[in-house]
C-alpha atoms as a PDB file:
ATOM      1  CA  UNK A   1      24.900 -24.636  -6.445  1.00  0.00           C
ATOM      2  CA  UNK A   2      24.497 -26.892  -3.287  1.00  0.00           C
ATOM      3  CA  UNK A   3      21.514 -28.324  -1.431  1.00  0.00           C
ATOM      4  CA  UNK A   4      21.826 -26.446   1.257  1.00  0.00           C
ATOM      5  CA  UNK A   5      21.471 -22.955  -1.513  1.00  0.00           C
ATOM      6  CA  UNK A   6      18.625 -24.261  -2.747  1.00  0.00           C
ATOM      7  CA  UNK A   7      17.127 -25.002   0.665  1.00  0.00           C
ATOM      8  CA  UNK A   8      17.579 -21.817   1.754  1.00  0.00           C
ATOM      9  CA  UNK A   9      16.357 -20.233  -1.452  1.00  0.00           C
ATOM     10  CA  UNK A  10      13.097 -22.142  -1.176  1.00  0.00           C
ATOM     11  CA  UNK A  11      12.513 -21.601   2.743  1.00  0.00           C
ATOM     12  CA  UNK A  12      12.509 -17.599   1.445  1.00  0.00           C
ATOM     13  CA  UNK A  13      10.249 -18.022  -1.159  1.00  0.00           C
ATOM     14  CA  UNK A  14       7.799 -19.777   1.066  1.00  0.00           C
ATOM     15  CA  UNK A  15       8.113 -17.336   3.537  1.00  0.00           C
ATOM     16  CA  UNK A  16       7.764 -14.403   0.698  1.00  0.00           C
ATOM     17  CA  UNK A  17       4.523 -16.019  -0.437  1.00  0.00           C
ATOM     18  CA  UNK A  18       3.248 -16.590   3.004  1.00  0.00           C
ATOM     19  CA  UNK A  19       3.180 -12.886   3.358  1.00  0.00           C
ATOM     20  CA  UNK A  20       1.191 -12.469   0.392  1.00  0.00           C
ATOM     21  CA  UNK A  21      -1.575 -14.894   0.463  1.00  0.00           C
ATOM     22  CA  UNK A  22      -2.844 -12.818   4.054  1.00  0.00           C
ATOM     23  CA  UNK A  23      -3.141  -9.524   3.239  1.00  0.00           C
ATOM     24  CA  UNK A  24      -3.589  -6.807   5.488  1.00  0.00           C
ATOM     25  CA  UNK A  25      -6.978  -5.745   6.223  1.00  0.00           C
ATOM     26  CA  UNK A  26      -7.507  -2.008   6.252  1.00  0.00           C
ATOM     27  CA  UNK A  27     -10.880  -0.364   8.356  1.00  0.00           C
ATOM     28  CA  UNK A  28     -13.336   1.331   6.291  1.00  0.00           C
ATOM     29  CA  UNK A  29     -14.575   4.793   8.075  1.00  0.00           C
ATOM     30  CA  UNK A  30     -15.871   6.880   5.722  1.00  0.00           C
ATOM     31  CA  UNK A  31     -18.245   6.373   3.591  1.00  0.00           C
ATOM     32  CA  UNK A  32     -20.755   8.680   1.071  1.00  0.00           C
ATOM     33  CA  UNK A  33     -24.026   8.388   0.120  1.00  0.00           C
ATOM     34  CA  UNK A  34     -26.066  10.519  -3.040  1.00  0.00           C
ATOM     35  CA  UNK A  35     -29.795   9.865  -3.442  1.00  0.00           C
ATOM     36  CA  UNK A  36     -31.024   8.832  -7.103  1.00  0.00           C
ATOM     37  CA  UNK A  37     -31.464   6.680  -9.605  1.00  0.00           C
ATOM     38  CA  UNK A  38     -28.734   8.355 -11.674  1.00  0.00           C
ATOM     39  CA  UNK A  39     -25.723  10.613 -11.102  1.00  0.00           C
ATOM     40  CA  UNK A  40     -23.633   8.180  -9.488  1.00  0.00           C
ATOM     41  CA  UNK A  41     -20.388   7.145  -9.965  1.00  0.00           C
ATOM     42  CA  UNK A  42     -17.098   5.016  -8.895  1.00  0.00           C
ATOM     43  CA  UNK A  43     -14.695   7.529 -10.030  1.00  0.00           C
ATOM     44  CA  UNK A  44     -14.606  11.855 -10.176  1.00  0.00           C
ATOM     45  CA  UNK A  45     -15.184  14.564  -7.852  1.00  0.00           C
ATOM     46  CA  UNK A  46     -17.024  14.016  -4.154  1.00  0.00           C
ATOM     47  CA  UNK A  47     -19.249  17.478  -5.224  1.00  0.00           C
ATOM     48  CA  UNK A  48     -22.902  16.360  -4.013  1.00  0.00           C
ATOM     49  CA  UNK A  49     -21.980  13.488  -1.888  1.00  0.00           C
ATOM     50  CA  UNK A  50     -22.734  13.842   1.345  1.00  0.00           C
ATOM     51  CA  UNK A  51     -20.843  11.617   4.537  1.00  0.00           C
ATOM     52  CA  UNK A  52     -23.261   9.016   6.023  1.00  0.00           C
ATOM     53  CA  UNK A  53     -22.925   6.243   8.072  1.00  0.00           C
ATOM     54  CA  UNK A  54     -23.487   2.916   6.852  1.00  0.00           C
ATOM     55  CA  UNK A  55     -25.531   1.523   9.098  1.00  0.00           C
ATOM     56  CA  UNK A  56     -28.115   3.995   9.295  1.00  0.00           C
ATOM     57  CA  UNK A  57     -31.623   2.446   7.989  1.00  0.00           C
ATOM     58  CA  UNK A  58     -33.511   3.456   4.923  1.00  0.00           C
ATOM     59  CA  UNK A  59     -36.549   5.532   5.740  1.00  0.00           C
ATOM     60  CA  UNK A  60     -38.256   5.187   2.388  1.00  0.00           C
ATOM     61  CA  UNK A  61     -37.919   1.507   0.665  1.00  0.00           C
ATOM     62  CA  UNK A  62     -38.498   2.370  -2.829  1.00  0.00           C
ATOM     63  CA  UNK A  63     -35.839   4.534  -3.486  1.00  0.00           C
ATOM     64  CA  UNK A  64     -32.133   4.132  -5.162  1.00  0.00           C
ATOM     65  CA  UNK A  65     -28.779   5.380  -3.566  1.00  0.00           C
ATOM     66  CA  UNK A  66     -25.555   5.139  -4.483  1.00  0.00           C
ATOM     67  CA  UNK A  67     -22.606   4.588  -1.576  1.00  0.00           C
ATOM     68  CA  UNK A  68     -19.061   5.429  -1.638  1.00  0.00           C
ATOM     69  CA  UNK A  69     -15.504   5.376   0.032  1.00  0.00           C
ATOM     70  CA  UNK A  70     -11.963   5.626   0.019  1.00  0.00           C
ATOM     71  CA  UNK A  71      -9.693   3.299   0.684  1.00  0.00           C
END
């Protein structure tokens, strides 16, 4: 193999891993909310969760919630 093969080879590589290390960034619209200390979960069914926005403030401090979405 010549230098020029290798140069080439190398140039593509770069280029392959310059795609990688920026990945696309994707925008994050919906997101759900369920009031509690327990009951909530990463994974399973949406059934009691109800669509909030994000940055909507707490009205009561002392409480737990658990947020969330779908990407």
């Amino acid at each position: 193999m010549g230098i020029l093969f290798e140069l080439e080879r190398m140039e593509r590589l770069a280029a392959d891993l310059d795609g990688l290390r920026r990945p696309k960034r994707v925008l994050v619209t919906e997101f759900y909310r369920k009031e509690g200390k327990d009951g909530g979960s990463a994974a399973g069914p949406l059934e009691g969760w109800e669509k909030c926005d994000i940055r909507e403030p707490w009205r009561v401090l002392e409480s737990h919630r658990w947020y969330r979405t779908v990407v």
